[in-house]
C-alpha atoms as a PDB file:
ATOM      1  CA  UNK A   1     102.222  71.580 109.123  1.00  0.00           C
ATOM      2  CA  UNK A   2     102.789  75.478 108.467  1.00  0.00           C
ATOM      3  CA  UNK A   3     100.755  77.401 106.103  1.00  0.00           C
ATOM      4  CA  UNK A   4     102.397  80.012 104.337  1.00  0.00           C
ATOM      5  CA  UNK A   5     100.235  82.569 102.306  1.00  0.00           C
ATOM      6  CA  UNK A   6     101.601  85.200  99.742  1.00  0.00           C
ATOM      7  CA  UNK A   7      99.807  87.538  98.292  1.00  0.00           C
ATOM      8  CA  UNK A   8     100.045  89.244  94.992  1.00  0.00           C
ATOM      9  CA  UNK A   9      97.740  91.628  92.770  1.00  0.00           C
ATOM     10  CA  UNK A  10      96.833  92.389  89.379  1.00  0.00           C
ATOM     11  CA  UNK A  11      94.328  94.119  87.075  1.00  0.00           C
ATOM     12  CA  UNK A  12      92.386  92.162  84.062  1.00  0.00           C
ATOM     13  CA  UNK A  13      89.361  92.617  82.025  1.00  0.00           C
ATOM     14  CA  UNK A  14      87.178  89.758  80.387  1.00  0.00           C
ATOM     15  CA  UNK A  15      83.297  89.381  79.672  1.00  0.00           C
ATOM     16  CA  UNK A  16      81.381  86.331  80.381  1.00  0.00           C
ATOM     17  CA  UNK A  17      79.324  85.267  77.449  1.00  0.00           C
ATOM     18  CA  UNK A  18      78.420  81.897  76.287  1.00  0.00           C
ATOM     19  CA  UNK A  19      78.318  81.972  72.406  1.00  0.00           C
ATOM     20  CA  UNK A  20      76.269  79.377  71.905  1.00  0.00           C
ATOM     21  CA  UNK A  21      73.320  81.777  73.488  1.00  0.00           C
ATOM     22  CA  UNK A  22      71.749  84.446  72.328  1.00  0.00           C
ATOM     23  CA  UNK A  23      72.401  88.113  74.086  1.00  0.00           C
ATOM     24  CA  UNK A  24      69.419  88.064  75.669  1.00  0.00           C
ATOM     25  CA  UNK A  25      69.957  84.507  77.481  1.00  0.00           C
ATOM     26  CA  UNK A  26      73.844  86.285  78.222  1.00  0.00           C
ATOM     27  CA  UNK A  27      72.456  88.662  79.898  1.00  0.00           C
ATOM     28  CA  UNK A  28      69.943  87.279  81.922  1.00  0.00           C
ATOM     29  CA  UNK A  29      72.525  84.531  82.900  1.00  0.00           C
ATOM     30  CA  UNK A  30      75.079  87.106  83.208  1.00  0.00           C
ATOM     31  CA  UNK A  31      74.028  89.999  83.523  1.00  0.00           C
ATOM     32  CA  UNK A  32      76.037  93.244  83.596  1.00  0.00           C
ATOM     33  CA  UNK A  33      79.217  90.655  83.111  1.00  0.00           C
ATOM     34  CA  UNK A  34      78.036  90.213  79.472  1.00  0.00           C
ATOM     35  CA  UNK A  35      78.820  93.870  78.823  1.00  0.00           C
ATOM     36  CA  UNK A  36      79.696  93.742  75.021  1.00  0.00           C
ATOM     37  CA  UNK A  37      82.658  95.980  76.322  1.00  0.00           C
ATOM     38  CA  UNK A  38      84.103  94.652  78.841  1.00  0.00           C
ATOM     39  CA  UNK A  39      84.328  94.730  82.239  1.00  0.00           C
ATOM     40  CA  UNK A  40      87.332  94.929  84.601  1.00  0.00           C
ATOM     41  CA  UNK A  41      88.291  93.645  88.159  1.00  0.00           C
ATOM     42  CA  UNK A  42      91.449  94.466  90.548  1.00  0.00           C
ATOM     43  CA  UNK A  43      92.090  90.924  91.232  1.00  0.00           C
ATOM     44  CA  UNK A  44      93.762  90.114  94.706  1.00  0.00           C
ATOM     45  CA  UNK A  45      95.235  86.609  94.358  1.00  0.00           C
ATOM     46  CA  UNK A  46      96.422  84.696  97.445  1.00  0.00           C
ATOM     47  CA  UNK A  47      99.003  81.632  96.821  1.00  0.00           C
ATOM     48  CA  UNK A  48      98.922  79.774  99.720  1.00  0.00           C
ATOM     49  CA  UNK A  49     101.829  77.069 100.234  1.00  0.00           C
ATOM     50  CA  UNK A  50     102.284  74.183 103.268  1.00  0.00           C
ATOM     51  CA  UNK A  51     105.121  72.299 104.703  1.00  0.00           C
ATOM     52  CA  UNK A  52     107.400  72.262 107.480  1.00  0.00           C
ATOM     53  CA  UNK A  53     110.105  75.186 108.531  1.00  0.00           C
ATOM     54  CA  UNK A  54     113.551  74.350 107.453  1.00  0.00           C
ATOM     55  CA  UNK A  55     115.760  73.651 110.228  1.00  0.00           C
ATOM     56  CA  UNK A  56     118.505  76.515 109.461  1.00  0.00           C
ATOM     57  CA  UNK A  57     116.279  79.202 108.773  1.00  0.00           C
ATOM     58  CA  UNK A  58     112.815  78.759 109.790  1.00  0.00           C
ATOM     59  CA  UNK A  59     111.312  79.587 106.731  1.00  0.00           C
ATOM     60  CA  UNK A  60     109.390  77.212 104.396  1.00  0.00           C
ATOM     61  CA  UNK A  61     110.356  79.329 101.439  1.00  0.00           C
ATOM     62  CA  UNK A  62     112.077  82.353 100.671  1.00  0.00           C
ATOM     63  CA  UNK A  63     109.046  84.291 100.174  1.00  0.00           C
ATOM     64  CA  UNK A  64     110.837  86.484  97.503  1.00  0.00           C
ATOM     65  CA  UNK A  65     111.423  83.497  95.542  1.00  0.00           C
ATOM     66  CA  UNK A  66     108.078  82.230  95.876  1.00  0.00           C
ATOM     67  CA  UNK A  67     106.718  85.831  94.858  1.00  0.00           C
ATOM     68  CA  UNK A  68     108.809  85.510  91.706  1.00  0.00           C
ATOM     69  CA  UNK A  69     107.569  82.314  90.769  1.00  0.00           C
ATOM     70  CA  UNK A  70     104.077  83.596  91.063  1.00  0.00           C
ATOM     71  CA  UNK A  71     104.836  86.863  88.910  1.00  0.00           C
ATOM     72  CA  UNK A  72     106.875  84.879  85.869  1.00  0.00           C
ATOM     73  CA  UNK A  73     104.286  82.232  85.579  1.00  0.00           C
ATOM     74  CA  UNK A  74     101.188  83.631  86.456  1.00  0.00           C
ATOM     75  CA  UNK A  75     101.575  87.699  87.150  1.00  0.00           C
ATOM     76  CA  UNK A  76     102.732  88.345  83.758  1.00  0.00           C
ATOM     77  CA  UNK A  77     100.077  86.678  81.775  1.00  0.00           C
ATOM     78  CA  UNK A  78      97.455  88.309  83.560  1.00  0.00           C
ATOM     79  CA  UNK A  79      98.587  91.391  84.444  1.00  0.00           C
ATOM     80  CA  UNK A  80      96.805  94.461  82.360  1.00  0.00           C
ATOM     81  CA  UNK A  81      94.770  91.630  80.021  1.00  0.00           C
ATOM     82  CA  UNK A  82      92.221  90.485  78.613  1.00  0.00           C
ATOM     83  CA  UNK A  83      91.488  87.106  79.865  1.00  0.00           C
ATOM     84  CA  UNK A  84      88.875  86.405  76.783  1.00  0.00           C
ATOM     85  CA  UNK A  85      92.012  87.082  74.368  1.00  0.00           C
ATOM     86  CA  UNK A  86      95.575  87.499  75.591  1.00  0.00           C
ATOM     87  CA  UNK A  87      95.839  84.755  78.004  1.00  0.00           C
ATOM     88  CA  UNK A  88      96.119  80.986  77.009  1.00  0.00           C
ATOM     89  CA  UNK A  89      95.600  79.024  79.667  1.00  0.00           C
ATOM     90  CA  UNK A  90      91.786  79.993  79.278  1.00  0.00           C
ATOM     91  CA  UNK A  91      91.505  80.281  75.793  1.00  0.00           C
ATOM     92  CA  UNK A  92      88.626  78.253  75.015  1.00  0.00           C
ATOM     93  CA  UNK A  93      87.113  78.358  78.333  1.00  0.00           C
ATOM     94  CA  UNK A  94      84.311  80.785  80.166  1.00  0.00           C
ATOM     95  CA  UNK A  95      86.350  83.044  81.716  1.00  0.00           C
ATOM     96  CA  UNK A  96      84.704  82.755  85.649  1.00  0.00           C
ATOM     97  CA  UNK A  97      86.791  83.682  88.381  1.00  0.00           C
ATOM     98  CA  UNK A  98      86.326  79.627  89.220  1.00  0.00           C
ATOM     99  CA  UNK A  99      87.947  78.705  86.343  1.00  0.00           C
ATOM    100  CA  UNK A 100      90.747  81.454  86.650  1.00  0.00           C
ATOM    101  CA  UNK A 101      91.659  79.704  89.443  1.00  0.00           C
ATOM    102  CA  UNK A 102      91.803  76.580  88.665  1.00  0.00           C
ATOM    103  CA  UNK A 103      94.001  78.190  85.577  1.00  0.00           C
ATOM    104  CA  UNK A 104      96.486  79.880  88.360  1.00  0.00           C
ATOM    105  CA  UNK A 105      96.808  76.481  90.083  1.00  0.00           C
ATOM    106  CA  UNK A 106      97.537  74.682  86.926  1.00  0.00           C
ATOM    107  CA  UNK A 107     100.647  77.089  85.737  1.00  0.00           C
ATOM    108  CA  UNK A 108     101.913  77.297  89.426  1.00  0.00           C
ATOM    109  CA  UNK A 109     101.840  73.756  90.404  1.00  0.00           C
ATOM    110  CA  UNK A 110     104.388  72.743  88.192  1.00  0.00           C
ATOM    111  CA  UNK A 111     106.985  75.599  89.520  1.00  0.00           C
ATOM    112  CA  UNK A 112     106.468  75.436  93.546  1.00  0.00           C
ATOM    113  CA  UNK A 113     109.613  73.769  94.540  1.00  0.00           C
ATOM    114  CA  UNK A 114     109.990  70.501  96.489  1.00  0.00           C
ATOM    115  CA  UNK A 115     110.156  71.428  99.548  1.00  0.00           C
ATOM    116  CA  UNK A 116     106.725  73.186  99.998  1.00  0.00           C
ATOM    117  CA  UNK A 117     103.361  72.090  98.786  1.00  0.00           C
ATOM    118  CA  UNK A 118     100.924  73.906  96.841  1.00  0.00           C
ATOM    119  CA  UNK A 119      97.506  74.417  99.204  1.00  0.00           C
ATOM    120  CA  UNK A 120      95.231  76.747  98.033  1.00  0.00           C
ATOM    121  CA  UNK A 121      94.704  79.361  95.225  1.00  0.00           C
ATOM    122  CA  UNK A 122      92.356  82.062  96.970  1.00  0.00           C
ATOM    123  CA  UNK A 123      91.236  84.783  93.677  1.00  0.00           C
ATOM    124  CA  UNK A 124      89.555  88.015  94.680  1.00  0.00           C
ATOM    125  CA  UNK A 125      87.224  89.307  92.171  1.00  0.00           C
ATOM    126  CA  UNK A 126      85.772  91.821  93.980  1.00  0.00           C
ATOM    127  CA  UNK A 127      85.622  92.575  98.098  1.00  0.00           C
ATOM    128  CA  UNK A 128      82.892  90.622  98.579  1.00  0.00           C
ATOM    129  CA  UNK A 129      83.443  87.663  95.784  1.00  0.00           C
ATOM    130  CA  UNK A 130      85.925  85.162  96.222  1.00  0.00           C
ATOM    131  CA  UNK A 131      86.848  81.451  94.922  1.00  0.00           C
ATOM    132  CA  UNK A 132      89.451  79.393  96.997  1.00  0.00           C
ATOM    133  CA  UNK A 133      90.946  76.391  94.856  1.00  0.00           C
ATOM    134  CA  UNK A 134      92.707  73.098  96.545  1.00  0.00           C
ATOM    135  CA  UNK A 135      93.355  71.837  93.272  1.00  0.00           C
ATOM    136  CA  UNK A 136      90.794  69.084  93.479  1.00  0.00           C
END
């Protein structure tokens, strides 16, 4: 089995608030993620993919299709957002970088063609913050 890992970028803001607490329980929960105004993070999202080489190229995918698929169906909605408000996968839903990635697995899935397998979302928040998915 090869692993094959793409990576892509983009730039969101959202604020972590439960509304069924008061500000003060946000904050202590939350902290400086509660900001009433926002926050923002230079997300670094790795789309990781499995299978074996095709026999007349080597390659498990053509990584420029696979890097479309991941801008058209994930990219776009995120890009320069607000994950609270613009994005609909998480409408509804605390906006953690856990659940963002269980978000990205759920619209990619669905697109990764047959002959690879989806392996692992890996989401960058920050340098030293990261949630891997394996869409358990």
């Amino acid at each position: 089995m090869v692993y094959l890992t793409r990576l892509e970028h983009f730039n969101a803001a959202h604020k972590l608030y439960n509304p069924n607490w008061n500000k003060e329980k946000n904050e202590e929960v939350f902290g400086v993620c509660a900001n009433e105004n926002w926050h923002g993070h230079n997300f670094d999202l790795f789309v990781t993919v499995k299978g074996t080489p095709d026999p007349d190229t080597g390659f498990l995918i053509d990584v420029k299709k696979l890097s479309k698929i991941i801008q058209e169906h994930v990219i776009k909605k995120l890009d320069h957002k607000n994950l609270n408000l613009d994005v609909d996968f998480l409408l509804g839903k605390m906006c953690s970088t856990e659940n963002l990635a269980i978000g990205i697995w759920n619209e990619l899935a669905p697109h990764i063609p047959s002959v690879v397998q989806l392996h692992c979302i890996k989401l960058y928040e920050t340098q030293r913050i990261y949630v891997e998915y394996f869409g358990e």
